[in-house]
C-alpha atoms as a PDB file:
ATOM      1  CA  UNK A   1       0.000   0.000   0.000  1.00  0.00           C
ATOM      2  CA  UNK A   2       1.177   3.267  -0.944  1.00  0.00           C
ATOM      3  CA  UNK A   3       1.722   6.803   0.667  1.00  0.00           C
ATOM      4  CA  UNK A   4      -0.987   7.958  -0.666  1.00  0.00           C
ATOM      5  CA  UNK A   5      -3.446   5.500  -0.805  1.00  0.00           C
ATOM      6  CA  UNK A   6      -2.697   5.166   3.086  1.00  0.00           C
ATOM      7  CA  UNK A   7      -3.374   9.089   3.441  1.00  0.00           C
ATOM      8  CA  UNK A   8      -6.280   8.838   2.006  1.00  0.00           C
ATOM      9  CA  UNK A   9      -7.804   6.009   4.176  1.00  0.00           C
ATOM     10  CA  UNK A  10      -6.568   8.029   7.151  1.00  0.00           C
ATOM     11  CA  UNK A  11      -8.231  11.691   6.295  1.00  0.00           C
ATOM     12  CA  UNK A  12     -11.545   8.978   5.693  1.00  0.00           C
ATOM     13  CA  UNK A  13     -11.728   7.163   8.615  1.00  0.00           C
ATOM     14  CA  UNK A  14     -10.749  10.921  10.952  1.00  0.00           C
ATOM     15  CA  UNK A  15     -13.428  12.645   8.745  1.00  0.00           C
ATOM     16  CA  UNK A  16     -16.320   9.477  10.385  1.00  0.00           C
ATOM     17  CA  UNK A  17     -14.759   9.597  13.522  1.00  0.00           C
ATOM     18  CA  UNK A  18     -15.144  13.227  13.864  1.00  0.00           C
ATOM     19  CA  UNK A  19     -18.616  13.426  11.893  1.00  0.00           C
ATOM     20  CA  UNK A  20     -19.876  10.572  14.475  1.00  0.00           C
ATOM     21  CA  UNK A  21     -18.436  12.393  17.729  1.00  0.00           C
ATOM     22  CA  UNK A  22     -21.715  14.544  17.921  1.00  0.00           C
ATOM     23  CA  UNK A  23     -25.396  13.946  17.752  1.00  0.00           C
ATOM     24  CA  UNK A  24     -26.492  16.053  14.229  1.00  0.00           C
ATOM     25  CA  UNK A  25     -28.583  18.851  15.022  1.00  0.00           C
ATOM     26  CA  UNK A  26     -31.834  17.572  13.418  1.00  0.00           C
ATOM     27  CA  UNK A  27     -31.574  14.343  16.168  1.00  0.00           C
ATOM     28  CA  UNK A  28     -31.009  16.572  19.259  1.00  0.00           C
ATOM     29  CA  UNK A  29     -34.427  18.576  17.996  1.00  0.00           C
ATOM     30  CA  UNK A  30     -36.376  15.772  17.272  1.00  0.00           C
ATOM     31  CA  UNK A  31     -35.248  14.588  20.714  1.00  0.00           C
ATOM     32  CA  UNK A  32     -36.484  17.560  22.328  1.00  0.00           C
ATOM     33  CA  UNK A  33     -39.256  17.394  20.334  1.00  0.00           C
ATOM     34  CA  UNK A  34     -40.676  13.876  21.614  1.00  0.00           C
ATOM     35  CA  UNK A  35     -39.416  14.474  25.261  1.00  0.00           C
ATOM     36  CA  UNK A  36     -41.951  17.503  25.565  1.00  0.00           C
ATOM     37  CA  UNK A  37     -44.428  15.975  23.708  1.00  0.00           C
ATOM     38  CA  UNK A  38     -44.085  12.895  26.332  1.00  0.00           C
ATOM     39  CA  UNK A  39     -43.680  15.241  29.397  1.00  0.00           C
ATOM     40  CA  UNK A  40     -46.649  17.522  28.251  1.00  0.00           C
ATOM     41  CA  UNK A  41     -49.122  14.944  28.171  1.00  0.00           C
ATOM     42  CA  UNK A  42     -47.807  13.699  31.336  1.00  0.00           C
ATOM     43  CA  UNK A  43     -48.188  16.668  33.031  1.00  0.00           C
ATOM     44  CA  UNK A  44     -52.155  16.971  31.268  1.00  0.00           C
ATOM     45  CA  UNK A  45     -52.534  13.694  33.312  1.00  0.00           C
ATOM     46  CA  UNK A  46     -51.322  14.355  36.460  1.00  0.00           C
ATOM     47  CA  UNK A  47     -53.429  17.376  36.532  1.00  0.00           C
ATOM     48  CA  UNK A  48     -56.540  15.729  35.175  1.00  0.00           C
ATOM     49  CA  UNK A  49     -56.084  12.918  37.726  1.00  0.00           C
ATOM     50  CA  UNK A  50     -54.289  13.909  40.812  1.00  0.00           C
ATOM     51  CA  UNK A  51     -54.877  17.389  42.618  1.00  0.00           C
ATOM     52  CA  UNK A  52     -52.548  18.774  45.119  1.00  0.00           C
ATOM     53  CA  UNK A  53     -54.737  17.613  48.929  1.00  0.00           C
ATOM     54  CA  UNK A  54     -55.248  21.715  49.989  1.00  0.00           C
ATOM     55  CA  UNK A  55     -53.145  21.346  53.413  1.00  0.00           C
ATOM     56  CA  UNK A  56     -50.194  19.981  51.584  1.00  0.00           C
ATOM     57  CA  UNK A  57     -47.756  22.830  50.674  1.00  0.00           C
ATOM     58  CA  UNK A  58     -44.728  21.904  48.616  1.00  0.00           C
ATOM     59  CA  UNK A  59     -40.718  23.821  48.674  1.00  0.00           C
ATOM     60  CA  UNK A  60     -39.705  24.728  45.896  1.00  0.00           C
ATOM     61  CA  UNK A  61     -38.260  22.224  43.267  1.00  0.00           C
ATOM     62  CA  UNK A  62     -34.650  21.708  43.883  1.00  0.00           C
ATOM     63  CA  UNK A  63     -33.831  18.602  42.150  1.00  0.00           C
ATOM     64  CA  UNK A  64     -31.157  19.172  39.408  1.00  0.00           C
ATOM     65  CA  UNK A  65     -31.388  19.478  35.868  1.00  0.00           C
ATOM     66  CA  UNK A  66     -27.990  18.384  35.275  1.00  0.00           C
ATOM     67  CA  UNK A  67     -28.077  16.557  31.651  1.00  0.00           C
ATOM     68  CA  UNK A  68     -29.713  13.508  30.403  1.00  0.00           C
ATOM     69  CA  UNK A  69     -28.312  11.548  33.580  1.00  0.00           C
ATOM     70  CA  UNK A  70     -29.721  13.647  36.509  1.00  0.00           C
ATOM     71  CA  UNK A  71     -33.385  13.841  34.616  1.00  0.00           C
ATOM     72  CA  UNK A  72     -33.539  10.248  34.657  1.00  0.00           C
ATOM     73  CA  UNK A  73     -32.168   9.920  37.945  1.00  0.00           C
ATOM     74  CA  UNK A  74     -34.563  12.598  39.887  1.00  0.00           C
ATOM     75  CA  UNK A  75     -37.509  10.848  37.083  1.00  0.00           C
ATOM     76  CA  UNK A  76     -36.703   7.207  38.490  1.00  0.00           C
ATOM     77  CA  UNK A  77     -36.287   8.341  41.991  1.00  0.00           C
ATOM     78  CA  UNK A  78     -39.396   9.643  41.890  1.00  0.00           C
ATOM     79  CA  UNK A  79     -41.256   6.955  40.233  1.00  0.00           C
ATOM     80  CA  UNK A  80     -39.982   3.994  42.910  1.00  0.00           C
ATOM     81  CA  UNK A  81     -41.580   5.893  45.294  1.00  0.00           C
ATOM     82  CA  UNK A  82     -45.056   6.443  43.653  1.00  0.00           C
ATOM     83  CA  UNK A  83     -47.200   3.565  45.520  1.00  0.00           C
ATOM     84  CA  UNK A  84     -48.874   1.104  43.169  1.00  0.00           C
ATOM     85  CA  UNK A  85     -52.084   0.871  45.490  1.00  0.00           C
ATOM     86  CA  UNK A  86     -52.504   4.328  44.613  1.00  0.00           C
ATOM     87  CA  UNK A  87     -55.635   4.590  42.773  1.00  0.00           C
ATOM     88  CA  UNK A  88     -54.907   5.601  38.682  1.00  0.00           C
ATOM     89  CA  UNK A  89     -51.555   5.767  38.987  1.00  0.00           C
ATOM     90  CA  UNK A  90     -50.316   2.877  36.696  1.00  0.00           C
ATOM     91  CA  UNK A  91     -50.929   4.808  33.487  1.00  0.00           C
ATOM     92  CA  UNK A  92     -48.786   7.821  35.097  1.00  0.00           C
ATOM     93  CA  UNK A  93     -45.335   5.198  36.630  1.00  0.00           C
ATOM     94  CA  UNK A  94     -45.676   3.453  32.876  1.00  0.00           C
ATOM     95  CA  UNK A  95     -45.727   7.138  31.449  1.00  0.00           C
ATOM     96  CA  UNK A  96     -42.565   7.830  33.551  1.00  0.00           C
ATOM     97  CA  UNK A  97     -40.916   5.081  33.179  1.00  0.00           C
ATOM     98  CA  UNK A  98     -41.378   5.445  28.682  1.00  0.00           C
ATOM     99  CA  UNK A  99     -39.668   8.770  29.142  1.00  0.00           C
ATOM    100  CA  UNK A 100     -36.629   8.262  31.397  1.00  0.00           C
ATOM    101  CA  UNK A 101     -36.294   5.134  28.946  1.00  0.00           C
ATOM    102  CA  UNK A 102     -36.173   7.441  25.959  1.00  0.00           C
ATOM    103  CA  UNK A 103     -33.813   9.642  27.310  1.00  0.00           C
ATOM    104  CA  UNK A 104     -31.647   6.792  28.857  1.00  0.00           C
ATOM    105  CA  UNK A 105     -31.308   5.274  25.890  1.00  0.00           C
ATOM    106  CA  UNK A 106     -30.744   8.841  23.648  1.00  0.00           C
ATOM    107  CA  UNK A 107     -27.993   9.705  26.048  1.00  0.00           C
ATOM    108  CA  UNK A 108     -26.339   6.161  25.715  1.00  0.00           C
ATOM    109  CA  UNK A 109     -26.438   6.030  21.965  1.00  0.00           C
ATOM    110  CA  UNK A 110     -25.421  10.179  21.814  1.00  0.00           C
ATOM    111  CA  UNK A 111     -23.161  11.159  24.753  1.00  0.00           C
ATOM    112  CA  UNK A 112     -19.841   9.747  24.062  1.00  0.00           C
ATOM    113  CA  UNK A 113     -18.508  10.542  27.452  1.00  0.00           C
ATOM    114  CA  UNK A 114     -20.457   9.040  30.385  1.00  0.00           C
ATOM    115  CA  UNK A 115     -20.666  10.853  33.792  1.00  0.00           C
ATOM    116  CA  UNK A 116     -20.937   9.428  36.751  1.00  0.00           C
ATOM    117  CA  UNK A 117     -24.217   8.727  38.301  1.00  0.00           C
ATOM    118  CA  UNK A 118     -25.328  11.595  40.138  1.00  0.00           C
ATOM    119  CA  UNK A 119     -25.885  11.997  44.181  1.00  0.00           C
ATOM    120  CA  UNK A 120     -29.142  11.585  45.285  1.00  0.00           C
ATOM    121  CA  UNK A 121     -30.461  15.421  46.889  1.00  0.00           C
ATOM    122  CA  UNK A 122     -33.053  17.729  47.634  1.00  0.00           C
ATOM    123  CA  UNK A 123     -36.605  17.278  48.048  1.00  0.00           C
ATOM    124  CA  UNK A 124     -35.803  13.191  46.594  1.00  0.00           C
ATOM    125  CA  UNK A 125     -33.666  12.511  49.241  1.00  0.00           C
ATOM    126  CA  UNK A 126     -36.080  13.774  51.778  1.00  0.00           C
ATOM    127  CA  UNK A 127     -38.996  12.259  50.101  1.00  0.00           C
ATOM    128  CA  UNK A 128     -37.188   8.770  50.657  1.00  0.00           C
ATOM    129  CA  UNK A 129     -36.568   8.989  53.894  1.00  0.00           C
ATOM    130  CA  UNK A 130     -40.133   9.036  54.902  1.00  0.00           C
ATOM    131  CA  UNK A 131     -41.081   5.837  53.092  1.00  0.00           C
ATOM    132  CA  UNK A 132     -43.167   4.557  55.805  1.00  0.00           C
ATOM    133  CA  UNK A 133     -45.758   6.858  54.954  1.00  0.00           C
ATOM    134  CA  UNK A 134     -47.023   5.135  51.482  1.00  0.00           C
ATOM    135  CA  UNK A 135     -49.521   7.348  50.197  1.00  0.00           C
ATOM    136  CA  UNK A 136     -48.509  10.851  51.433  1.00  0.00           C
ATOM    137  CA  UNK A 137     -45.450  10.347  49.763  1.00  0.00           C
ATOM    138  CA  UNK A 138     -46.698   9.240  46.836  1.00  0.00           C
ATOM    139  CA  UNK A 139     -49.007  11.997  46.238  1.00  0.00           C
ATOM    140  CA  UNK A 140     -45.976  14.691  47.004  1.00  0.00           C
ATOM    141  CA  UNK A 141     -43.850  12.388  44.386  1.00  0.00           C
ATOM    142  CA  UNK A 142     -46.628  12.680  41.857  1.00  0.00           C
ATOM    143  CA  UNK A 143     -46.745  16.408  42.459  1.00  0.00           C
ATOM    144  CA  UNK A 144     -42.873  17.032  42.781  1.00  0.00           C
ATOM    145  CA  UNK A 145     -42.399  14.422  38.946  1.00  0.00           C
ATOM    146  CA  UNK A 146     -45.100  17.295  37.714  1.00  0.00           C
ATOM    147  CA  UNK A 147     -42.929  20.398  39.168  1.00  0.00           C
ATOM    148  CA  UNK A 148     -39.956  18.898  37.915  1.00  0.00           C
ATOM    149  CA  UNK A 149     -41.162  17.870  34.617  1.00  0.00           C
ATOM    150  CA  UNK A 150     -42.861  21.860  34.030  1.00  0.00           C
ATOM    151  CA  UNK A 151     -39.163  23.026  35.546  1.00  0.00           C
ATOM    152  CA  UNK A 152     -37.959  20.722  32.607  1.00  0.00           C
ATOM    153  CA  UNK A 153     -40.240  21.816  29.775  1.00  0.00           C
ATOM    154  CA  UNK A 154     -39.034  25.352  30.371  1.00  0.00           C
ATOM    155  CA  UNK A 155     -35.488  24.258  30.237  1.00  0.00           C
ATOM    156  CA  UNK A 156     -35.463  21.463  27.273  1.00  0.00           C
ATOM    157  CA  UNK A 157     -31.494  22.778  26.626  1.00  0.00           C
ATOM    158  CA  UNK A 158     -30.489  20.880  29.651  1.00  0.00           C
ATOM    159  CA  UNK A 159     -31.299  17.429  27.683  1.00  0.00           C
ATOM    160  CA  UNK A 160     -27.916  18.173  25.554  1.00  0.00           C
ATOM    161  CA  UNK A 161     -25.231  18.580  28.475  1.00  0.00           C
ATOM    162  CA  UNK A 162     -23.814  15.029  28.649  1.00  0.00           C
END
C-alpha cells in the first residue's frame, strides 16, 4: 500500500470519527421534540387525575437538571416511590418510566462521554426517607415528577449537556 493511498484512508476514517463524535442537530431537535411531547401529556394527566390535597404545601423544586443523567435519575427516583395501590396511577409510573427510557437510551447512543451517576439530593432525598408513609409520599412524588417535569419543559437545553 502506498503513501498515498494510506493518506487517504486516514483523512476517511478521521473525517467518520469526527462526523460521528456529535449527535447532528436535526436528532437533538427531534429529541427535544418527543421528550416535551411525552412530558406535556404527562403533566395533562397528572393534573386531570391527581390534585394537590389543599393542606399539603410543597418547597420549591430543587432537584437538578444536570443533563440527560440527573433527569432520569430525579424521574426514576421519583417513580420507585409512587405507591402502586394508589388509585390511577399505573398509566402515570408506565408514562414515567417510557420517558426516562427514551432519554436513557438517547444519552447512551449520543453522549460519548459518560458521567458518573449523580448523588441523590433535595426534596428526593427527603422524600425517601419518609417511606413509611405510602400514600402521602406518593401523592408529594406525583406532584414534585409534575414540578420537575414543568421546571424541565421550560429548560429542554439541559437534555444536551452530557
Amino acid at each position: 500500500m502506498d503513501y498515498s493511498t494510506l493518506a487517504i484512508l486516514f483523512s476517511l476514517l478521521q473525517m467518520f470519527s469526527v462526523g460521528t463524535a456529535a449527535p447532528l442537530p436535526v436528532e437533538v431537535v427531534k429529541m427535544k421534540s418527543k421528550v416535551k411531547w411525552m412530558a406535556e401529556q404527562l403533566v395533562v394527566r397528572l393534573d386531570k387525575d391527581f390534585q394537590v390535597p389543599p393542606r399539603l404545601t410543597l418547597s420549591p423544586p430543587g432537584d437538578d437538571l444536570d443533563g440527560p443523567s440527573s433527569i432520569v435519575m430525579v424521574l426514576e427516583g421519583y417513580n420507585s416511590l409512587i405507591s402502586d395501590t394508589l388509585i390511577g396511577v399505573s398509566q402515570v409510573k408506565c408514562d414515567i418510566s417510557s420517558l426516562t427510557g427514551y432519554i436513557d437510551q438517547w444519552k447512551q447512543g449520543h453522549c460519548s462521554e459518560q458521567r458518573p451517576k449523580p448523588l441523590v439530593s433535595g426534596p428526593l432525598q427527603e422524600l425517601q426517607s419518609r417511606k413509611e408513609y405510602i400514600h402521602t409520599v406518593s401523592i408529594e412524588a406525583l406532584m414534585r415528577v409534575k414540578d420537575f417535569l414543568n421546571q424541565l419543559l421550560k429548560n429542554l437545553d439541559h437534555l444536551e449537556n452530557c
